[in-house]
C-alpha atoms as a PDB file:
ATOM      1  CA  UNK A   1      62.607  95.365 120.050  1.00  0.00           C
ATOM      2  CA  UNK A   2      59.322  94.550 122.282  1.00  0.00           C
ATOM      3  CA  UNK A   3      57.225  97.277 122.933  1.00  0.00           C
ATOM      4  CA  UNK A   4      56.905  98.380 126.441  1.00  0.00           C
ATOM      5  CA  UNK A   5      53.655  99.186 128.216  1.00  0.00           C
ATOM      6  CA  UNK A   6      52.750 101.969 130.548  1.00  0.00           C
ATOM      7  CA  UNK A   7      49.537 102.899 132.031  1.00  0.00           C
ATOM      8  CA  UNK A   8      48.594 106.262 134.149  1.00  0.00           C
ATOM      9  CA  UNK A   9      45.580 108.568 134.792  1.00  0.00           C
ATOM     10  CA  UNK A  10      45.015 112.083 133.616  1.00  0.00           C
ATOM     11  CA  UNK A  11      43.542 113.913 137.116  1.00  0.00           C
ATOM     12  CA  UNK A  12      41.025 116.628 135.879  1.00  0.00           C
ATOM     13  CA  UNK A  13      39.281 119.452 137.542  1.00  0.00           C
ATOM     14  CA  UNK A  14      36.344 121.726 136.084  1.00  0.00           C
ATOM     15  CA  UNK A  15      37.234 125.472 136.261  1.00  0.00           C
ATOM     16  CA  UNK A  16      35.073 128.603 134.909  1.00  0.00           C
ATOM     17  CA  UNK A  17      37.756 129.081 132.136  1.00  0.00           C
ATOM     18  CA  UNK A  18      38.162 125.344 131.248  1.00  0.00           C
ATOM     19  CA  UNK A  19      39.296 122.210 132.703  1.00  0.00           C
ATOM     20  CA  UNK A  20      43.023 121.669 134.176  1.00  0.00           C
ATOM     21  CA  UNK A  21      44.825 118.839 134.187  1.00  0.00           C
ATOM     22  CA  UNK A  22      47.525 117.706 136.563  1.00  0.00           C
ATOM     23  CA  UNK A  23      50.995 117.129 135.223  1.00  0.00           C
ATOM     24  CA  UNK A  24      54.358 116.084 137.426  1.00  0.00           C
ATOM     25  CA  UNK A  25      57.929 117.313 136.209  1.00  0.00           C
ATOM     26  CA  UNK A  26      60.026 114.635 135.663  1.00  0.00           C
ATOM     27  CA  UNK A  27      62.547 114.469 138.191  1.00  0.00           C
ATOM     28  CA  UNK A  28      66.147 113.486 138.236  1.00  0.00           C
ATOM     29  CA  UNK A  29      69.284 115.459 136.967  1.00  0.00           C
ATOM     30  CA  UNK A  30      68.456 115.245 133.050  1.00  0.00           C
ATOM     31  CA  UNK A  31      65.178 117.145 133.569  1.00  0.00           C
ATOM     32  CA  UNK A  32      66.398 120.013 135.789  1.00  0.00           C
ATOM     33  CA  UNK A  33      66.627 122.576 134.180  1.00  0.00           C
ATOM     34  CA  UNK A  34      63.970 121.569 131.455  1.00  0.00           C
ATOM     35  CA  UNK A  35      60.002 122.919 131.626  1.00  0.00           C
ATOM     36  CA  UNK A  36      58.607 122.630 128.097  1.00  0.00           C
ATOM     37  CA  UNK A  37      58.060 119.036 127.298  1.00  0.00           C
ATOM     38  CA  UNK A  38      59.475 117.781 130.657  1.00  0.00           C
ATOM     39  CA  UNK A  39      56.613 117.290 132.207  1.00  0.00           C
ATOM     40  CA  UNK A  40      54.199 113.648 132.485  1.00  0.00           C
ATOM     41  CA  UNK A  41      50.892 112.391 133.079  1.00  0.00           C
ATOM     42  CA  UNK A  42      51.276 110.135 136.590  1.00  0.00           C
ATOM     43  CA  UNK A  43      52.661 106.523 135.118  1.00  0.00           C
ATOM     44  CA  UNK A  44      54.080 103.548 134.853  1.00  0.00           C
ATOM     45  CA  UNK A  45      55.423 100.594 133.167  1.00  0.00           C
ATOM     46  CA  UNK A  46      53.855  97.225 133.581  1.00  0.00           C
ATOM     47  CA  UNK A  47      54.271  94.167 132.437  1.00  0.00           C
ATOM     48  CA  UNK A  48      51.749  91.586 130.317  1.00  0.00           C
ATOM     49  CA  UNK A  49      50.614  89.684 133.535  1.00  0.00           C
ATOM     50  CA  UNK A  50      49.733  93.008 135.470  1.00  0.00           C
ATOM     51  CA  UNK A  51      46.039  94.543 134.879  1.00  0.00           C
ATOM     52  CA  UNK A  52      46.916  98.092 133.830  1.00  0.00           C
ATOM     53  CA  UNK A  53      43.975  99.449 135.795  1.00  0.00           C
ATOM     54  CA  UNK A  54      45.229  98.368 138.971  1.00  0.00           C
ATOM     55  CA  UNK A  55      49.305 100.043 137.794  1.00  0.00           C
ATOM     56  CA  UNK A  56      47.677 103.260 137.120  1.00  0.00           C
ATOM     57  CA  UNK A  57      46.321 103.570 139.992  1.00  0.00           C
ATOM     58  CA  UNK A  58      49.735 102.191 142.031  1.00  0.00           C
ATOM     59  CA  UNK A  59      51.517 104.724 140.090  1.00  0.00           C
ATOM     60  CA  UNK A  60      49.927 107.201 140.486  1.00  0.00           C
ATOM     61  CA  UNK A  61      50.127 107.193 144.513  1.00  0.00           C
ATOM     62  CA  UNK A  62      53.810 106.120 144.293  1.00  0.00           C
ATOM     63  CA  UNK A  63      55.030 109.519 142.003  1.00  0.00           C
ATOM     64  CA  UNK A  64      51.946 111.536 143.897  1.00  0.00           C
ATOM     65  CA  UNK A  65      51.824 110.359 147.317  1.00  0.00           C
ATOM     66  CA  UNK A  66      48.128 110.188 147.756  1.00  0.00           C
ATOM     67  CA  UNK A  67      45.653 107.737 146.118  1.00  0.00           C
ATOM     68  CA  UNK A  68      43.426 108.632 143.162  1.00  0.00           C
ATOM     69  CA  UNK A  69      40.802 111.105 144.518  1.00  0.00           C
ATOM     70  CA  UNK A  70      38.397 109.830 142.442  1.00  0.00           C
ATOM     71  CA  UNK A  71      36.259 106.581 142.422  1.00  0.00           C
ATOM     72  CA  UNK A  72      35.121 107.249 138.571  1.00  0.00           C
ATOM     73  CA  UNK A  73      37.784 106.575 135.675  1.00  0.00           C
ATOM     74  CA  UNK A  74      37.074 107.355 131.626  1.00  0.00           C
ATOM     75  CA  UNK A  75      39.349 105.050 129.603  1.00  0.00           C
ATOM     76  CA  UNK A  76      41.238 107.799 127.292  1.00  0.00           C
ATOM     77  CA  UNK A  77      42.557 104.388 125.138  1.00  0.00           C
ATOM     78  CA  UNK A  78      46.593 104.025 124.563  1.00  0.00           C
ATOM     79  CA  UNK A  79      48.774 105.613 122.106  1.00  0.00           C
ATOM     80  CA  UNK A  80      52.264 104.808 121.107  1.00  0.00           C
ATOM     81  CA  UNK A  81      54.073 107.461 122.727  1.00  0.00           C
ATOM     82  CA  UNK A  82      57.683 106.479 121.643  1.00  0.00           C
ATOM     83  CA  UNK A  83      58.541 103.620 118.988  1.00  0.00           C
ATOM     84  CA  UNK A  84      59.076 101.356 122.253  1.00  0.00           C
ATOM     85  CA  UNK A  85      56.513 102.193 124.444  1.00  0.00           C
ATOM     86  CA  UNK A  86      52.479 102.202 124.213  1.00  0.00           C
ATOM     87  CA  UNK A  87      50.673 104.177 127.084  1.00  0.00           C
ATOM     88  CA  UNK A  88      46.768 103.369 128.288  1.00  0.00           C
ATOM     89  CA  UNK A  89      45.432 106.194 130.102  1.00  0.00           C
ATOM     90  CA  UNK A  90      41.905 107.028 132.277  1.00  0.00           C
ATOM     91  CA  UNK A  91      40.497 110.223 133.227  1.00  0.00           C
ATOM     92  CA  UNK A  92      39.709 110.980 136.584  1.00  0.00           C
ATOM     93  CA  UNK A  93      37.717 113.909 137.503  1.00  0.00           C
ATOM     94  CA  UNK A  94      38.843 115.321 141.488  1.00  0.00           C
ATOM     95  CA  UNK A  95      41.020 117.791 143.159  1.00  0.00           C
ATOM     96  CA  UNK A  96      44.674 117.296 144.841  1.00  0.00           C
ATOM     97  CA  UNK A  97      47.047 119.968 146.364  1.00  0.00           C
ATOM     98  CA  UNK A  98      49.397 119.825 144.206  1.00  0.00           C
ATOM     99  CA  UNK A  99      51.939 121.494 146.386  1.00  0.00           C
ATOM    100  CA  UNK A 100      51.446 118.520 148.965  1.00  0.00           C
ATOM    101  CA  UNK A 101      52.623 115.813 146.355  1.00  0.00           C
ATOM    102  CA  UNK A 102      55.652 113.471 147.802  1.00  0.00           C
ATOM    103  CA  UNK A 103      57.066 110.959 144.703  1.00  0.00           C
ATOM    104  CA  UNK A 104      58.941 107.657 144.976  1.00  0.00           C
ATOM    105  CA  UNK A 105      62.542 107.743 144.085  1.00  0.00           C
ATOM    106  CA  UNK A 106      65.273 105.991 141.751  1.00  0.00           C
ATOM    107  CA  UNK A 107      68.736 105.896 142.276  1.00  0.00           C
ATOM    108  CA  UNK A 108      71.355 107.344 139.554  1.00  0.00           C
ATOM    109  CA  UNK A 109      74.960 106.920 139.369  1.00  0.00           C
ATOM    110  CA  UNK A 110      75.405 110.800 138.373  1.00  0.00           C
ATOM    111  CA  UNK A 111      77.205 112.515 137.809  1.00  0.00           C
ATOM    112  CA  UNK A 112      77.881 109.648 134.896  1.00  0.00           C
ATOM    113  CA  UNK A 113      81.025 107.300 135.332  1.00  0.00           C
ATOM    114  CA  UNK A 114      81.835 109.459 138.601  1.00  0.00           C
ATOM    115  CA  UNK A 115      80.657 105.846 140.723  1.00  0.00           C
ATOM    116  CA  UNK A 116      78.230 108.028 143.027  1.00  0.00           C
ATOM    117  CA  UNK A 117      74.786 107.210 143.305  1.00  0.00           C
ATOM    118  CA  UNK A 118      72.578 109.278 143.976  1.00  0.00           C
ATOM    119  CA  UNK A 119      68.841 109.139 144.908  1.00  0.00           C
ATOM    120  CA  UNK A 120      66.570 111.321 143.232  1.00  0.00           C
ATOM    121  CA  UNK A 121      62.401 111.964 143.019  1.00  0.00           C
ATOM    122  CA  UNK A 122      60.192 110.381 139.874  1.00  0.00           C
ATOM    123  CA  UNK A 123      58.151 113.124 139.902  1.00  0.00           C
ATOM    124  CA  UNK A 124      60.245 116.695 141.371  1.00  0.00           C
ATOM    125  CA  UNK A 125      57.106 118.562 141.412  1.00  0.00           C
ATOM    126  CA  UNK A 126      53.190 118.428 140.526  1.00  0.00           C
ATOM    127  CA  UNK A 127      51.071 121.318 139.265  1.00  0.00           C
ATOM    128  CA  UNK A 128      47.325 122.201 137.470  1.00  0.00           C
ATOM    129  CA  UNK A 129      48.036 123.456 133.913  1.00  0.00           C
ATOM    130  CA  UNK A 130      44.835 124.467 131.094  1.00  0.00           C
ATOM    131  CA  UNK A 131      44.604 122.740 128.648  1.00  0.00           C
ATOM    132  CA  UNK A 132      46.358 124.907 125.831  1.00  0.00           C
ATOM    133  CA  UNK A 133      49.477 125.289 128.897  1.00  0.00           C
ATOM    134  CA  UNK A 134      49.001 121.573 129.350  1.00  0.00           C
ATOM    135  CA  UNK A 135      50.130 121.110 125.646  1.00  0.00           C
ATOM    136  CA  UNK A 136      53.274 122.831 125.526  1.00  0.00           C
ATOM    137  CA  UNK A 137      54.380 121.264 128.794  1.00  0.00           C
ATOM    138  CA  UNK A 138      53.627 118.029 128.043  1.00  0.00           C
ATOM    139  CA  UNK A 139      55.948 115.467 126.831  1.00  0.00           C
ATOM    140  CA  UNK A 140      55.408 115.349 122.734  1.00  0.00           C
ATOM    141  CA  UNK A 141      53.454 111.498 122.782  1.00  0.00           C
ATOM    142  CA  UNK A 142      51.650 111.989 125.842  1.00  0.00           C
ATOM    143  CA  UNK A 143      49.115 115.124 124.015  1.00  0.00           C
ATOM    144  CA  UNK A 144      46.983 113.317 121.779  1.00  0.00           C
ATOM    145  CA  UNK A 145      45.285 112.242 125.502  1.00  0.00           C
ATOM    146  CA  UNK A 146      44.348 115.777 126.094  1.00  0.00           C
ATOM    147  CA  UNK A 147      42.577 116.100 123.067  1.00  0.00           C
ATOM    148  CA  UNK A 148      40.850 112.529 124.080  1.00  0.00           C
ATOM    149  CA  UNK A 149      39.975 114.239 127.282  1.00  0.00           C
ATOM    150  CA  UNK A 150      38.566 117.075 125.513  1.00  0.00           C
ATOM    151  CA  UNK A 151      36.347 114.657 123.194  1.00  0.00           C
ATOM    152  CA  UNK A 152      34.973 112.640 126.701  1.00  0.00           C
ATOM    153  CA  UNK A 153      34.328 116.305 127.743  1.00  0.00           C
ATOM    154  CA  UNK A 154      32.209 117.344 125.122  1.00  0.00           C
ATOM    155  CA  UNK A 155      30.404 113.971 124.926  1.00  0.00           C
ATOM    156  CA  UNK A 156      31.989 112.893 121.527  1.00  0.00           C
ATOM    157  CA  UNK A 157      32.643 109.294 121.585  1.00  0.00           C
END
């Protein structure tokens, strides 16, 4: 199987008790009703011919609806975050209402074999989670870049 590539950017803001992070809930019918784990960093596949700079930043306005608010980005590296897929992420310090956010949509037949298709959101919702809330919310292979963000943070290489 070839592995698939994905790039995003982890949005950051400084806050007396820590920094926060924004996340977006994955939207469609299969992550409804899920919270823990559900939700993503802003991303998106790409191809080998596509700079994954440039997808990051196209993603991120498509499942966000507003560009990166932030002219500064910290490569966080990739990780293999499924046995498929390898993810490169930056860090972007700024601010975004998250109650604003508007996401692209995909179409679903759903319910399954019923032949309707239905259009639903990328991303259903966005919000600004700490760090240690961050974790548990965050989809399993998509962590290690918090503690990557943490290590920028501190000024460890």
């Amino acid at each position: 199987m070839a592995t698939r590539t994905s790039a995003g950017i982890l949005l950051y803001r400084r806050r007396p008790g820590g920094p926060e992070v924004l996340l977006g809930h994955m939207g469609g019918p299969f992550w409804a009703r899920k919270d823990a784990g559900a939700w993503s960093i802003p991303k998106g596949e790409h191809g080998p011919e596509e700079d994954p700079l440039a997808v990051a930043r196209r993603e991120f306005a498509e499942e966000l609806g507003s560009p990166v608010p932030a002219a500064d980005l910290v490569p966080l590296g990739s990780h293999r975050v499924t046995s498929a897929k390898v993810l490169t992420v930056w860090a972007a310090e700024g601010d975004l209402d998250a109650t604003t956010t508007r996401s692209n949509t995909f179409e679903l037949e759903w319910p399954p074999r019923s032949g309707r298709v239905q259009e639903f959101p990328e991303i259903d919702r966005a919000a600004w989670f700490a760090l240690d809330e961050a974790r548990a919310r965050l989809l399993t292979g998509q962590r290690p870049f918090l503690d990557r963000l943490v290590e920028v943070l501190d000024g460890r290489p």
